[in-house]
PDB file of N, CA and C in Angstrom:
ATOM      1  N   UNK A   1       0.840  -1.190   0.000  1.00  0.00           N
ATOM      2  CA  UNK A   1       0.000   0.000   0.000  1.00  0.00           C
ATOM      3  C   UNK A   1       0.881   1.247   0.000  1.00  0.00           C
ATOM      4  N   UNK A   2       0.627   2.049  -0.835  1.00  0.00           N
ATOM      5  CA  UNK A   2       1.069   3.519  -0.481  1.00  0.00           C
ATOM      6  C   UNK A   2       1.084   4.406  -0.049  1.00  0.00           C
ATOM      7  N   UNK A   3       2.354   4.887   0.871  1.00  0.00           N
ATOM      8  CA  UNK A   3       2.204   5.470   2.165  1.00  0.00           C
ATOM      9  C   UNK A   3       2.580   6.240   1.708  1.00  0.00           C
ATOM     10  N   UNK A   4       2.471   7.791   1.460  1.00  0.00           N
ATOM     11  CA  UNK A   4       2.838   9.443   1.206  1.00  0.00           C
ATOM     12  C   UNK A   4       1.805   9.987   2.011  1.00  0.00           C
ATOM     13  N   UNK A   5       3.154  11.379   2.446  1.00  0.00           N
ATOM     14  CA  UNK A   5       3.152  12.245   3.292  1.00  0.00           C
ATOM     15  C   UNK A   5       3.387  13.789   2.836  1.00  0.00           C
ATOM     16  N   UNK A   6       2.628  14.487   2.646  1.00  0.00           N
ATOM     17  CA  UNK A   6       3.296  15.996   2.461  1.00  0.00           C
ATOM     18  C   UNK A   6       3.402  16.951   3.066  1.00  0.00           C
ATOM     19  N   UNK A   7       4.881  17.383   3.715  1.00  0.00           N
ATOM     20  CA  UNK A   7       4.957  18.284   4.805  1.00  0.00           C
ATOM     21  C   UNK A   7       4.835  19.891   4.220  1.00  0.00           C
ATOM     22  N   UNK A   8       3.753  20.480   4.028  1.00  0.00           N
ATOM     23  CA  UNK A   8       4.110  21.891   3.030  1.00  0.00           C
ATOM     24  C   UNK A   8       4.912  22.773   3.911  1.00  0.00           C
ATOM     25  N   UNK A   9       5.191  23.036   5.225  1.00  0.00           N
ATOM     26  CA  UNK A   9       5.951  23.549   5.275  1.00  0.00           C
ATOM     27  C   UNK A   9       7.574  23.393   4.994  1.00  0.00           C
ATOM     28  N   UNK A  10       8.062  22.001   4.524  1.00  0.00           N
ATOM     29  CA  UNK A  10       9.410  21.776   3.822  1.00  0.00           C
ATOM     30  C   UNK A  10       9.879  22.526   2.903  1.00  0.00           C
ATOM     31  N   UNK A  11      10.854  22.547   2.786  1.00  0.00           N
ATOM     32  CA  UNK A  11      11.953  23.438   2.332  1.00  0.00           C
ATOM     33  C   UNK A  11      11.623  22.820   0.699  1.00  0.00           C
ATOM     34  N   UNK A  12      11.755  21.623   1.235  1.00  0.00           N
ATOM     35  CA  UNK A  12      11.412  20.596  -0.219  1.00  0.00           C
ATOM     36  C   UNK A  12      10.028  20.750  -0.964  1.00  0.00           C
ATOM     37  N   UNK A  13      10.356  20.945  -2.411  1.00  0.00           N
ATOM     38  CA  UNK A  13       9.012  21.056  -3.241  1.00  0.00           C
ATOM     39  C   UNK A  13       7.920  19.810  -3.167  1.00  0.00           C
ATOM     40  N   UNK A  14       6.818  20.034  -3.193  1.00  0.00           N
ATOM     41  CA  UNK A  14       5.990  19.234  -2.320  1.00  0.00           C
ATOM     42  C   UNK A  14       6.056  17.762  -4.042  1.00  0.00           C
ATOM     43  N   UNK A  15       6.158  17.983  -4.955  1.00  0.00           N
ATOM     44  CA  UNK A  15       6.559  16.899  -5.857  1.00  0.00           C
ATOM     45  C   UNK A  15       7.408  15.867  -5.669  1.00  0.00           C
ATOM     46  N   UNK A  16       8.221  16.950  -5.108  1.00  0.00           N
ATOM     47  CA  UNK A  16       9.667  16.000  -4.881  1.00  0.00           C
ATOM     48  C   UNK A  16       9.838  14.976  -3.385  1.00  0.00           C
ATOM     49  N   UNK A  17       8.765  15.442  -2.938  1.00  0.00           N
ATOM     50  CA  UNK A  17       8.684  14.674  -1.681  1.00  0.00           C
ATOM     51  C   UNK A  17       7.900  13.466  -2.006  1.00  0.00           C
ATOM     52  N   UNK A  18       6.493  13.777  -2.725  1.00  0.00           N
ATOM     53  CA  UNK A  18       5.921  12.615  -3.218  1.00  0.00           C
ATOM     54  C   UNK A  18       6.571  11.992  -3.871  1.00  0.00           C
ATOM     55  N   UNK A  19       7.832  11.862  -4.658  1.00  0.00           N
ATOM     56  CA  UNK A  19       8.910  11.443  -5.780  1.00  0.00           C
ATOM     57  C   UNK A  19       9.801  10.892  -5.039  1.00  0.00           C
ATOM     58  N   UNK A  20      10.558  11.412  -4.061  1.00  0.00           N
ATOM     59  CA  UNK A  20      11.185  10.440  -3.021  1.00  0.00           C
ATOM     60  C   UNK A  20      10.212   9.202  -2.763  1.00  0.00           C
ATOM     61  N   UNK A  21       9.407   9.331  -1.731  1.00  0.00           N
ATOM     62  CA  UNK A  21       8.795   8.543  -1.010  1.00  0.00           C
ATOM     63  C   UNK A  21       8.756   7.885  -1.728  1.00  0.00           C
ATOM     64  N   UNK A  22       8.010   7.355  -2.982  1.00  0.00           N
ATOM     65  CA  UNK A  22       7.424   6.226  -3.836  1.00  0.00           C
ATOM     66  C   UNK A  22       8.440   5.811  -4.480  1.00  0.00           C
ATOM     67  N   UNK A  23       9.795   6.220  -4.856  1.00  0.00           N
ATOM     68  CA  UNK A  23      10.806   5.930  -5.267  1.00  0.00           C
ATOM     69  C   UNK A  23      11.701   4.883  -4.228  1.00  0.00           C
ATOM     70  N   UNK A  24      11.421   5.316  -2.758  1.00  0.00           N
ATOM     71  CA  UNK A  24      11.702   4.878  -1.624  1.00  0.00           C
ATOM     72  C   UNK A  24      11.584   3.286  -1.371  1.00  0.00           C
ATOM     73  N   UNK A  25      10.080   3.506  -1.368  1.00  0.00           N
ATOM     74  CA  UNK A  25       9.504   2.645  -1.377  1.00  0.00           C
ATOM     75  C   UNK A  25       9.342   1.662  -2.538  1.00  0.00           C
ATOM     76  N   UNK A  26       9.533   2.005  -3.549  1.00  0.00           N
ATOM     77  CA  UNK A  26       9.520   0.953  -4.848  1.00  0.00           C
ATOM     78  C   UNK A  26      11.042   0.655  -4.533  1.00  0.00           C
ATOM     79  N   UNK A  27      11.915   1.301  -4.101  1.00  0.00           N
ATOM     80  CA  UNK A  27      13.577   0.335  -4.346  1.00  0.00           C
ATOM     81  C   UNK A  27      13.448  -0.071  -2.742  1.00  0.00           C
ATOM     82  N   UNK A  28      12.630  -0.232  -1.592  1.00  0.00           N
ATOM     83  CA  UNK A  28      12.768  -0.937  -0.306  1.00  0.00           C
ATOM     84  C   UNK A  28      11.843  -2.200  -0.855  1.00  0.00           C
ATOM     85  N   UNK A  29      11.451  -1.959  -2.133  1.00  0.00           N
ATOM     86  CA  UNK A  29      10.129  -3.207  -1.956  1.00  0.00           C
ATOM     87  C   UNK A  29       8.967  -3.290  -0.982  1.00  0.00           C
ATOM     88  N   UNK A  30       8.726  -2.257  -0.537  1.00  0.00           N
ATOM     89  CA  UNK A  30       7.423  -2.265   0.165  1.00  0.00           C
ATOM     90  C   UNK A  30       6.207  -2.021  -0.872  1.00  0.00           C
ATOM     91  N   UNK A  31       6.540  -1.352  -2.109  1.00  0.00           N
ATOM     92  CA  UNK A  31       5.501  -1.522  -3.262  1.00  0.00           C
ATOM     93  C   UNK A  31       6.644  -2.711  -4.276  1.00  0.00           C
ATOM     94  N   UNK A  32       5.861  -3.860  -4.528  1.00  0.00           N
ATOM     95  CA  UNK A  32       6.764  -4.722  -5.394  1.00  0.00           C
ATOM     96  C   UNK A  32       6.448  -4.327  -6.875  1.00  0.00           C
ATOM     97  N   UNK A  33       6.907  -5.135  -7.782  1.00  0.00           N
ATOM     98  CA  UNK A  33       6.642  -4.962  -9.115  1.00  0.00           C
ATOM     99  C   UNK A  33       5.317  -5.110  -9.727  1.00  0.00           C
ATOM    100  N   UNK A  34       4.490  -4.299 -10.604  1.00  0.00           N
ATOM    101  CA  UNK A  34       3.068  -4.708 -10.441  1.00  0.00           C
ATOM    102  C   UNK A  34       2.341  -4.276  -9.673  1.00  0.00           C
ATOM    103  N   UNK A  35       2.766  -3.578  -8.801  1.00  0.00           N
ATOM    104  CA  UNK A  35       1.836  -2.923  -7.851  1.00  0.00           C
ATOM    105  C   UNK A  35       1.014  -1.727  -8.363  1.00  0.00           C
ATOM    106  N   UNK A  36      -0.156  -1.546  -8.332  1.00  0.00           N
ATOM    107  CA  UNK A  36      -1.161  -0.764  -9.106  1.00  0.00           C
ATOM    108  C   UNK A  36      -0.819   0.518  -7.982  1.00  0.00           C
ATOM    109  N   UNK A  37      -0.621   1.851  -8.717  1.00  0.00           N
ATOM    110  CA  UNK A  37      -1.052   3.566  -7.844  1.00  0.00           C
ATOM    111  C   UNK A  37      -1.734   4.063  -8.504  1.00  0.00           C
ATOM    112  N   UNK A  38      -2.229   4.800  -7.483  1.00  0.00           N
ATOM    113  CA  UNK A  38      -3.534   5.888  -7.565  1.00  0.00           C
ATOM    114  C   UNK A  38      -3.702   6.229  -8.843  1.00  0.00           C
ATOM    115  N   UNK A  39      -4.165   6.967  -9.184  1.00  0.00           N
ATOM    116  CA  UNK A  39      -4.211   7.765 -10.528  1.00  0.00           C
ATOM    117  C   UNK A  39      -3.770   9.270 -10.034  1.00  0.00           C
ATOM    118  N   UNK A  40      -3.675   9.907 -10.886  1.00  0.00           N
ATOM    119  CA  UNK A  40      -3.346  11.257 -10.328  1.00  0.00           C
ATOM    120  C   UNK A  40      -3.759  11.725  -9.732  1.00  0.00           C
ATOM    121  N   UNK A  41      -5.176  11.820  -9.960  1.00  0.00           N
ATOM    122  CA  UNK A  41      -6.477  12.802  -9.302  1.00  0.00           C
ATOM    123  C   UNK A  41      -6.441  12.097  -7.774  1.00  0.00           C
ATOM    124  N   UNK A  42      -6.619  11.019  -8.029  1.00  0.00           N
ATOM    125  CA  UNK A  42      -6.780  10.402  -6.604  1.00  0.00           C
ATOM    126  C   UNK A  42      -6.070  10.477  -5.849  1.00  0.00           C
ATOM    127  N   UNK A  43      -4.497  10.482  -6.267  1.00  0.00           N
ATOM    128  CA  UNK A  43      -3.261  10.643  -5.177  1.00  0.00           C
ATOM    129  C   UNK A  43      -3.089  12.356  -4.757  1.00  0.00           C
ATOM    130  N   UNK A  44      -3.589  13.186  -5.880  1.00  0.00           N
ATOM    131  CA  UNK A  44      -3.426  14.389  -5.162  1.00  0.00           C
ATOM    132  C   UNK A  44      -4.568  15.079  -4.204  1.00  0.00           C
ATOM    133  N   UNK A  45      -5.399  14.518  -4.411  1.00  0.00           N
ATOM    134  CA  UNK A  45      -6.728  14.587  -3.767  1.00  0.00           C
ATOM    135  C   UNK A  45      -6.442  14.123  -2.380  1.00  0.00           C
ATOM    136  N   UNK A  46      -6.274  12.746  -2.458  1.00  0.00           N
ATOM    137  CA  UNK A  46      -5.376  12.317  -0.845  1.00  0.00           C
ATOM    138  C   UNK A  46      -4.174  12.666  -0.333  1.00  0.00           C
ATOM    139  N   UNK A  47      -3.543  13.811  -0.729  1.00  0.00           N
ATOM    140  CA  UNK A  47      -2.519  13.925  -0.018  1.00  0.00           C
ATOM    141  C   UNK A  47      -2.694  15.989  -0.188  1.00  0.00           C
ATOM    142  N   UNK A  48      -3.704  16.176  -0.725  1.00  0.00           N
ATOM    143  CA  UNK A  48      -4.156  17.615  -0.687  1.00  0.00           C
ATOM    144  C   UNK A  48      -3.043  18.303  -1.606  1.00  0.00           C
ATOM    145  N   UNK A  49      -2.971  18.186  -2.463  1.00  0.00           N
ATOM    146  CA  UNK A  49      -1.947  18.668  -3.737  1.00  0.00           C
ATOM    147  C   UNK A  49      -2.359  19.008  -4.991  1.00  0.00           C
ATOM    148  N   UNK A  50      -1.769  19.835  -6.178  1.00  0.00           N
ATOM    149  CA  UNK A  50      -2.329  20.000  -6.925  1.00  0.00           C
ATOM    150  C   UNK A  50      -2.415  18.685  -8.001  1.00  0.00           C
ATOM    151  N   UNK A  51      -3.642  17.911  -8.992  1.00  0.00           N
ATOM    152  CA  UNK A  51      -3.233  17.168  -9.650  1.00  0.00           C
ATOM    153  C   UNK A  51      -1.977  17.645 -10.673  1.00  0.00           C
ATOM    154  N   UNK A  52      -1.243  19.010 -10.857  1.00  0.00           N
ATOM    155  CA  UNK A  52      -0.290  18.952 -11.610  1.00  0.00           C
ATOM    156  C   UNK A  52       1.191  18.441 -11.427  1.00  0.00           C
ATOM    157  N   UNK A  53       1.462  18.612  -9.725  1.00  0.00           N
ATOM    158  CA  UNK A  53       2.148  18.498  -8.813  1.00  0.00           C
ATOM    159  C   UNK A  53       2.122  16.993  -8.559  1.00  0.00           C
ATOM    160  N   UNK A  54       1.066  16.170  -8.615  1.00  0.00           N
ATOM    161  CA  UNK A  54       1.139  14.828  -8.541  1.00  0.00           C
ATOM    162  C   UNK A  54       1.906  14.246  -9.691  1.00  0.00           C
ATOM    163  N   UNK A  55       1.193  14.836 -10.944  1.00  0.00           N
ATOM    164  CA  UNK A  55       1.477  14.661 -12.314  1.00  0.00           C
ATOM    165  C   UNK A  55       3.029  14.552 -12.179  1.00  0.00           C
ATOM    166  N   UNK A  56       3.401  15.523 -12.341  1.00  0.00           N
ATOM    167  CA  UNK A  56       5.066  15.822 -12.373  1.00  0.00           C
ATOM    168  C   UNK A  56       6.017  15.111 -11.500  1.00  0.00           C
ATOM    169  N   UNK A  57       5.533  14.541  -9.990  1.00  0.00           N
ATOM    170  CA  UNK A  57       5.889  13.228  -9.716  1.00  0.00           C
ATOM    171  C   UNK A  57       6.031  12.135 -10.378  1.00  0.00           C
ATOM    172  N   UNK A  58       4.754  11.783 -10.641  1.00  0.00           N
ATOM    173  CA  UNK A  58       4.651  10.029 -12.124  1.00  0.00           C
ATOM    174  C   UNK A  58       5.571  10.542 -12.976  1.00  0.00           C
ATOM    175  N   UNK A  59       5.298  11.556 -13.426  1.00  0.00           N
ATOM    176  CA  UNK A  59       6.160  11.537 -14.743  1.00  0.00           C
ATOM    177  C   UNK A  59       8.016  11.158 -14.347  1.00  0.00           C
ATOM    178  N   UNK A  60       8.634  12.075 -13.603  1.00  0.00           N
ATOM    179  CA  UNK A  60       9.783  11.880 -13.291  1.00  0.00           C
ATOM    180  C   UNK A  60       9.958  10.915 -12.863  1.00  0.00           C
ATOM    181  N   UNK A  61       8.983   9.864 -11.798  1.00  0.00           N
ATOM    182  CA  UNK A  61       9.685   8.466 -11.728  1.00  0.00           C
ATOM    183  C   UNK A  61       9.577   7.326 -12.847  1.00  0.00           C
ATOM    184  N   UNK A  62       8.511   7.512 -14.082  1.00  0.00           N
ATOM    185  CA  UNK A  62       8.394   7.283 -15.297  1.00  0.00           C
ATOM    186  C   UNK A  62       9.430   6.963 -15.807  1.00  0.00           C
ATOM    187  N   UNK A  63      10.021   8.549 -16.033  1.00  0.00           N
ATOM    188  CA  UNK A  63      11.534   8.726 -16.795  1.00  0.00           C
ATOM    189  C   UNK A  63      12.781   8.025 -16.261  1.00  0.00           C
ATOM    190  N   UNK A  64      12.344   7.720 -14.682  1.00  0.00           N
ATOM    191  CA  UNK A  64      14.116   6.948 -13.977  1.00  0.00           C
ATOM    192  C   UNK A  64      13.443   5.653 -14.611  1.00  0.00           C
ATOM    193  N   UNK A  65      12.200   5.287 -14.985  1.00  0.00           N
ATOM    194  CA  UNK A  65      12.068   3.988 -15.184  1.00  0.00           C
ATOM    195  C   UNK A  65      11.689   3.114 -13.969  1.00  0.00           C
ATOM    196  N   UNK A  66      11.140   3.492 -12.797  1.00  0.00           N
ATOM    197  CA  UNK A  66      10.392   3.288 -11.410  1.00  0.00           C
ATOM    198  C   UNK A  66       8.970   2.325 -11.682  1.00  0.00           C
ATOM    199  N   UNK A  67       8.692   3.590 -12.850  1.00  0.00           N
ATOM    200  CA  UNK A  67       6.552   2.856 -12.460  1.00  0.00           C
ATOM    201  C   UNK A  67       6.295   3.346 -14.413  1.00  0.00           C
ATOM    202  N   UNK A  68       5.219   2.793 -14.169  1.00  0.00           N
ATOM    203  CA  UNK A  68       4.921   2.713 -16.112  1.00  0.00           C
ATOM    204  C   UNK A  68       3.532   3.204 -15.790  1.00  0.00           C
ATOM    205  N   UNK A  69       3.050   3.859 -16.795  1.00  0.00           N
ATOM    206  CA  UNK A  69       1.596   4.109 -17.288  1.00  0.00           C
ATOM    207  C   UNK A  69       1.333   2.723 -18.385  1.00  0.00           C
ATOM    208  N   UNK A  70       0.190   2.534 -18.121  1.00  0.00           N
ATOM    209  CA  UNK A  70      -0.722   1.137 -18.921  1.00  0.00           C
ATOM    210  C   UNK A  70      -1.673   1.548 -19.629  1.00  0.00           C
ATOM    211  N   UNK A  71      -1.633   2.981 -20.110  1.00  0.00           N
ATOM    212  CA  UNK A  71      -2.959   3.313 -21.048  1.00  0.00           C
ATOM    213  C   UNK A  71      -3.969   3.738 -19.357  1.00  0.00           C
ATOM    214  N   UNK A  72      -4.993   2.898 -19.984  1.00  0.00           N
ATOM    215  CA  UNK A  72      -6.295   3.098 -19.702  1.00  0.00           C
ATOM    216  C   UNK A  72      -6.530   2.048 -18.179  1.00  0.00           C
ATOM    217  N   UNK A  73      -5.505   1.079 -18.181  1.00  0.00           N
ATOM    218  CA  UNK A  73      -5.295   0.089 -16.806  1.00  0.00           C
ATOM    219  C   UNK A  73      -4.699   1.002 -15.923  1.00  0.00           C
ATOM    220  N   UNK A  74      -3.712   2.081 -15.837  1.00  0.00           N
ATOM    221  CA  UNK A  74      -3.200   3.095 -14.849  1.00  0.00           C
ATOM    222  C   UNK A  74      -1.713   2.559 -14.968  1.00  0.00           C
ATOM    223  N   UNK A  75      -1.186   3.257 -13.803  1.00  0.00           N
ATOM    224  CA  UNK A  75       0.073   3.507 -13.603  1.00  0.00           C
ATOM    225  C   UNK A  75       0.551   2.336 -12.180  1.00  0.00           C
ATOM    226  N   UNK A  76       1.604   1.663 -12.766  1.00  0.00           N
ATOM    227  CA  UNK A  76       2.257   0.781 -12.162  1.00  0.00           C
ATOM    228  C   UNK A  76       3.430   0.651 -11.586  1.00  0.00           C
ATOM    229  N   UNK A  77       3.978  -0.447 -10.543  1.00  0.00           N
ATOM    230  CA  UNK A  77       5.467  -0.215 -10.578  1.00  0.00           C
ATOM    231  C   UNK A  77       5.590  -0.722 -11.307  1.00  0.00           C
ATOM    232  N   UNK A  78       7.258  -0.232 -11.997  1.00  0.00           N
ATOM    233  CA  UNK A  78       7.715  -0.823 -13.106  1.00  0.00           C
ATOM    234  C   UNK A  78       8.562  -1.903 -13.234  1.00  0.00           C
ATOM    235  N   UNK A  79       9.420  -2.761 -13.943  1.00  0.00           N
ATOM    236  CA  UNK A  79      10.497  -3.642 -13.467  1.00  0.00           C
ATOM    237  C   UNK A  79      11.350  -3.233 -13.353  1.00  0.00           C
ATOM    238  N   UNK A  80      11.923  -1.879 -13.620  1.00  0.00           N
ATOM    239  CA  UNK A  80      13.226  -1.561 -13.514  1.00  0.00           C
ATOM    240  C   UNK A  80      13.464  -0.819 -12.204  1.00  0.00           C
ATOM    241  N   UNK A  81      12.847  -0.683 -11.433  1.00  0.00           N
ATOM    242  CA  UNK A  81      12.366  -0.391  -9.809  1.00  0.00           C
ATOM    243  C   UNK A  81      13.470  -2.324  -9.187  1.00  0.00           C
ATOM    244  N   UNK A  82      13.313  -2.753  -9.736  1.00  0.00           N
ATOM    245  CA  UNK A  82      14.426  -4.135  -9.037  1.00  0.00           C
ATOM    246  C   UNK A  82      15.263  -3.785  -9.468  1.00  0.00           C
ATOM    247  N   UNK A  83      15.885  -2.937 -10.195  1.00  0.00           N
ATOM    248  CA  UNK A  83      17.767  -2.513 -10.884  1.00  0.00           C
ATOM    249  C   UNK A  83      17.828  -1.359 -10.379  1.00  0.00           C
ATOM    250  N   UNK A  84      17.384  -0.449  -9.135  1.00  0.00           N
ATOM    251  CA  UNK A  84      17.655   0.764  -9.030  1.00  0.00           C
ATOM    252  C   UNK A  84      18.979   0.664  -8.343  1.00  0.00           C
ATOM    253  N   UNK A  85      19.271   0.390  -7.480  1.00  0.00           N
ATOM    254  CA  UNK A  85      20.433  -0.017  -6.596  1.00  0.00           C
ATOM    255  C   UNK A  85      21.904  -0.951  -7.844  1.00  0.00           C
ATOM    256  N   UNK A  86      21.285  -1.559  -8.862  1.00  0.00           N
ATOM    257  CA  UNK A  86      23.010  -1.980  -9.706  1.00  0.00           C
ATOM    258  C   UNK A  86      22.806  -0.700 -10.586  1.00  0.00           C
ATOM    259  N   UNK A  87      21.772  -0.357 -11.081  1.00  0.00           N
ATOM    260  CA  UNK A  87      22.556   1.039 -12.041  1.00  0.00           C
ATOM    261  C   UNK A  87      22.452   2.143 -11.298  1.00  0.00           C
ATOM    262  N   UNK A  88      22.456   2.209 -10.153  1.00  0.00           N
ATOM    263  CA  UNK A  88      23.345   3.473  -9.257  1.00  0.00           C
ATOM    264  C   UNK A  88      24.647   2.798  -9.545  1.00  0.00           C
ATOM    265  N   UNK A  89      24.741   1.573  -9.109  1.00  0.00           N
ATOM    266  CA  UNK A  89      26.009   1.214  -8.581  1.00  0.00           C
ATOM    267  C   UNK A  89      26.829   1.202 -10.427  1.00  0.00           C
ATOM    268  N   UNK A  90      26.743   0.986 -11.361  1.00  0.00           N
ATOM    269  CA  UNK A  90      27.031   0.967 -12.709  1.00  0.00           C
ATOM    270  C   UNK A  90      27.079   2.622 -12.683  1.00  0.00           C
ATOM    271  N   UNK A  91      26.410   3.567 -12.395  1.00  0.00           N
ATOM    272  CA  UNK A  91      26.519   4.735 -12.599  1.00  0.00           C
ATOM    273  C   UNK A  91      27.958   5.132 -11.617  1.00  0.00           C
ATOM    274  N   UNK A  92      27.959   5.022 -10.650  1.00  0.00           N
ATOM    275  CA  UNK A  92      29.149   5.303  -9.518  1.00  0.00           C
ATOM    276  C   UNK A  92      30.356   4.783  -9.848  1.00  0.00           C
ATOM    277  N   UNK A  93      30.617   3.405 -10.731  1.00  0.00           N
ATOM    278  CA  UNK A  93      31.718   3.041 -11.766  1.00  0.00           C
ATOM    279  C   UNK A  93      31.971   4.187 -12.658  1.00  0.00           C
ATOM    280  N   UNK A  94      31.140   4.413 -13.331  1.00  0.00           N
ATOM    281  CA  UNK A  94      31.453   5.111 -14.158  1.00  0.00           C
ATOM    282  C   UNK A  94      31.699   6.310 -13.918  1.00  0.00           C
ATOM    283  N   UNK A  95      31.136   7.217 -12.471  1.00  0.00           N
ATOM    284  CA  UNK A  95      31.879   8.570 -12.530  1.00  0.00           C
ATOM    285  C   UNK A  95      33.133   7.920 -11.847  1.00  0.00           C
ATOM    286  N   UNK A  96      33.661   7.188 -11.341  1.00  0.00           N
ATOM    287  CA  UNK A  96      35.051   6.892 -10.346  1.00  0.00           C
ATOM    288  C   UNK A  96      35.795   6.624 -12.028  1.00  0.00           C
ATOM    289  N   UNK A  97      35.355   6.321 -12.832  1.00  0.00           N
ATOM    290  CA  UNK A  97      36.325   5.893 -13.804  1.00  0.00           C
ATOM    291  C   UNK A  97      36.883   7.115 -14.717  1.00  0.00           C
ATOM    292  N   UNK A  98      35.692   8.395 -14.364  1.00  0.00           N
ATOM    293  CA  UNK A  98      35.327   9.778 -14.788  1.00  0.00           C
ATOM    294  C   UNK A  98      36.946  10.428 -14.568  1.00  0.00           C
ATOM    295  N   UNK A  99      36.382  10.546 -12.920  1.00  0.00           N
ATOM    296  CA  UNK A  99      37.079  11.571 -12.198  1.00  0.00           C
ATOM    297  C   UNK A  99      38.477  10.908 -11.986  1.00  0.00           C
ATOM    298  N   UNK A 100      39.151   9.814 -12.347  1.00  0.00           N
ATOM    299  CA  UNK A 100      40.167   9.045 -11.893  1.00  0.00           C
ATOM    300  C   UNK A 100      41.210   9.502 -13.957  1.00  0.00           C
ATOM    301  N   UNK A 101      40.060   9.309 -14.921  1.00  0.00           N
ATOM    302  CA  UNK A 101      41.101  10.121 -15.759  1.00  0.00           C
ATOM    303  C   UNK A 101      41.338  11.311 -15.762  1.00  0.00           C
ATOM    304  N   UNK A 102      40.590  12.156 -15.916  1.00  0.00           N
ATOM    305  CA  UNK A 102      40.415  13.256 -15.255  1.00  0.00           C
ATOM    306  C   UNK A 102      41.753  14.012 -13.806  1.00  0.00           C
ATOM    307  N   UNK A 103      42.463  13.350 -13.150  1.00  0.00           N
ATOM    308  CA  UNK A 103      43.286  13.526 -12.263  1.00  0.00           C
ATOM    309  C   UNK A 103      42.640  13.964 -11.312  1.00  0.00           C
ATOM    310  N   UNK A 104      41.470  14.219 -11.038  1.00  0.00           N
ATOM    311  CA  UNK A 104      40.168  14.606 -10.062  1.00  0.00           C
ATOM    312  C   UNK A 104      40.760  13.793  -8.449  1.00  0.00           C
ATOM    313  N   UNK A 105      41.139  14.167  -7.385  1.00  0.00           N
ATOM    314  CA  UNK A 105      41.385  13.414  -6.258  1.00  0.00           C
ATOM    315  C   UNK A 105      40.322  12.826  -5.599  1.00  0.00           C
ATOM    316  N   UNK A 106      40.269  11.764  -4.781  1.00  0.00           N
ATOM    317  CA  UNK A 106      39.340  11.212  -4.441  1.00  0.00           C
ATOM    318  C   UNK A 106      38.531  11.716  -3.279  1.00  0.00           C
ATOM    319  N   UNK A 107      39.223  12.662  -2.750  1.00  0.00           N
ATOM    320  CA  UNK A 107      38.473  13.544  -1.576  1.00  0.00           C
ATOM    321  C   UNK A 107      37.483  14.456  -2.368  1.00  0.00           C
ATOM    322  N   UNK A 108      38.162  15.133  -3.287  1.00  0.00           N
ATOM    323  CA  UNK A 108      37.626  16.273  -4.561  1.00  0.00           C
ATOM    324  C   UNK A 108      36.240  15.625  -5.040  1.00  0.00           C
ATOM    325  N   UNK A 109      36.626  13.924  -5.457  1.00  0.00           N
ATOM    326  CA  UNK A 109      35.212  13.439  -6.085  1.00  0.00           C
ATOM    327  C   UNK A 109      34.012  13.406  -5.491  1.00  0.00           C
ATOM    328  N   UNK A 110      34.713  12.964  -3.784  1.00  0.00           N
ATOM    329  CA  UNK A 110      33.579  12.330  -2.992  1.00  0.00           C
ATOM    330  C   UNK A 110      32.659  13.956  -2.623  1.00  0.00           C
ATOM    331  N   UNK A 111      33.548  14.763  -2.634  1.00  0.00           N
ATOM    332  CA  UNK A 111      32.795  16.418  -2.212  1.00  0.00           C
ATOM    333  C   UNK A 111      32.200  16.737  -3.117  1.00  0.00           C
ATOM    334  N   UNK A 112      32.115  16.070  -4.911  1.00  0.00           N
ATOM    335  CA  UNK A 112      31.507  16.591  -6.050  1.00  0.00           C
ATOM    336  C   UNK A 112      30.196  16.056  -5.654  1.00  0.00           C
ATOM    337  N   UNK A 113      30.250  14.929  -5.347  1.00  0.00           N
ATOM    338  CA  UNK A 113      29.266  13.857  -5.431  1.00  0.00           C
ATOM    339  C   UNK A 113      27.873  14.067  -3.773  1.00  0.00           C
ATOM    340  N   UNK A 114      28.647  14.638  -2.841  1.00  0.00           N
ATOM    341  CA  UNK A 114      28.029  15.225  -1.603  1.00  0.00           C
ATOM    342  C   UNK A 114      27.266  16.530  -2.147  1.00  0.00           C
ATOM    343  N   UNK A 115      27.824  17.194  -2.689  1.00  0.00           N
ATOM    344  CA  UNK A 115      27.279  18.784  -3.379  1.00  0.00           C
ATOM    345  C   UNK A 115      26.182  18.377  -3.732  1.00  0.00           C
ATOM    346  N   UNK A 116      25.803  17.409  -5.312  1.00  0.00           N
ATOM    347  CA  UNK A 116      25.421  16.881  -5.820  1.00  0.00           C
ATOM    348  C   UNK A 116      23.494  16.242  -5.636  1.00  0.00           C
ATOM    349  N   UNK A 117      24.024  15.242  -4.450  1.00  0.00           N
ATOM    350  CA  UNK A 117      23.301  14.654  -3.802  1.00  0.00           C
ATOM    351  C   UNK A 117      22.174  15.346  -2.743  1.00  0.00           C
ATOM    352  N   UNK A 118      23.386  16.467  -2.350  1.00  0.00           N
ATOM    353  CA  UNK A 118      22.256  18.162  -1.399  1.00  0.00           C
ATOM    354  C   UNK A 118      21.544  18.534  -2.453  1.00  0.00           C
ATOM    355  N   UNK A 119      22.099  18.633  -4.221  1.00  0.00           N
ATOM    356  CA  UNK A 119      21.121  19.508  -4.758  1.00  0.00           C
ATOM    357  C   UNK A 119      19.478  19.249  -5.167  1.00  0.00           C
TER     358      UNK A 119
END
């Protein structure tokens, strides 16, 4: 079941909080693969948001490849929600392989990558 929370007084844009969480939760496996969400209307309705603001959530976890739209069946998790954790880890090869030609030091990288992660 899907558990979202929106704190409006956060610093954090109230999208991006719904975009964490379900992202969260699809790579902890507490929503597995196949798992049916709300529709838009319905998730912003329950969590008091605008449906555009919901919208722009689905869509961006869409694009990491998290959850799929099915037409007219709705919006799902997706399968690539089970590879979030090796293509981080395939992504993190590849900037260490970045910043290592590069002459980039490894204190230098890890502070690129902290910056990064705040933004």
């Amino acid at each position: 079941m899907l558990a979202v929370t929106v704190d409006p007084n956060s610093a954090v844009a109230p999208f991006e909080q719904v975009r964490t969480q379900i992202a969260q939760q699809i790579n902890d496996r507490v929503l597995p693969v196949g798992t049916k969400l709300p529709t838009v209307r319905r998730l912003a309705a329950d969590l008091g948001i605008a449906a555009n603001t919901a919208a722009k959530a689905y869509r961006e976890l869409e694009q990491a490849g998290l959850i799929e739209t099915r037409g007219r069946a709705g919006t799902f998790v997706g399968s690539a929600g089970e590879r979030s954790n090796e293509r981080a880890a395939e992504a993190a090869a590849e900037y260490a392989r970045t910043v290592a030609a590069l002459g980039i030091p490894r204190e230098e990288a890890l502070a690129i990558v902290r910056a990064a992660l705040r933004a």
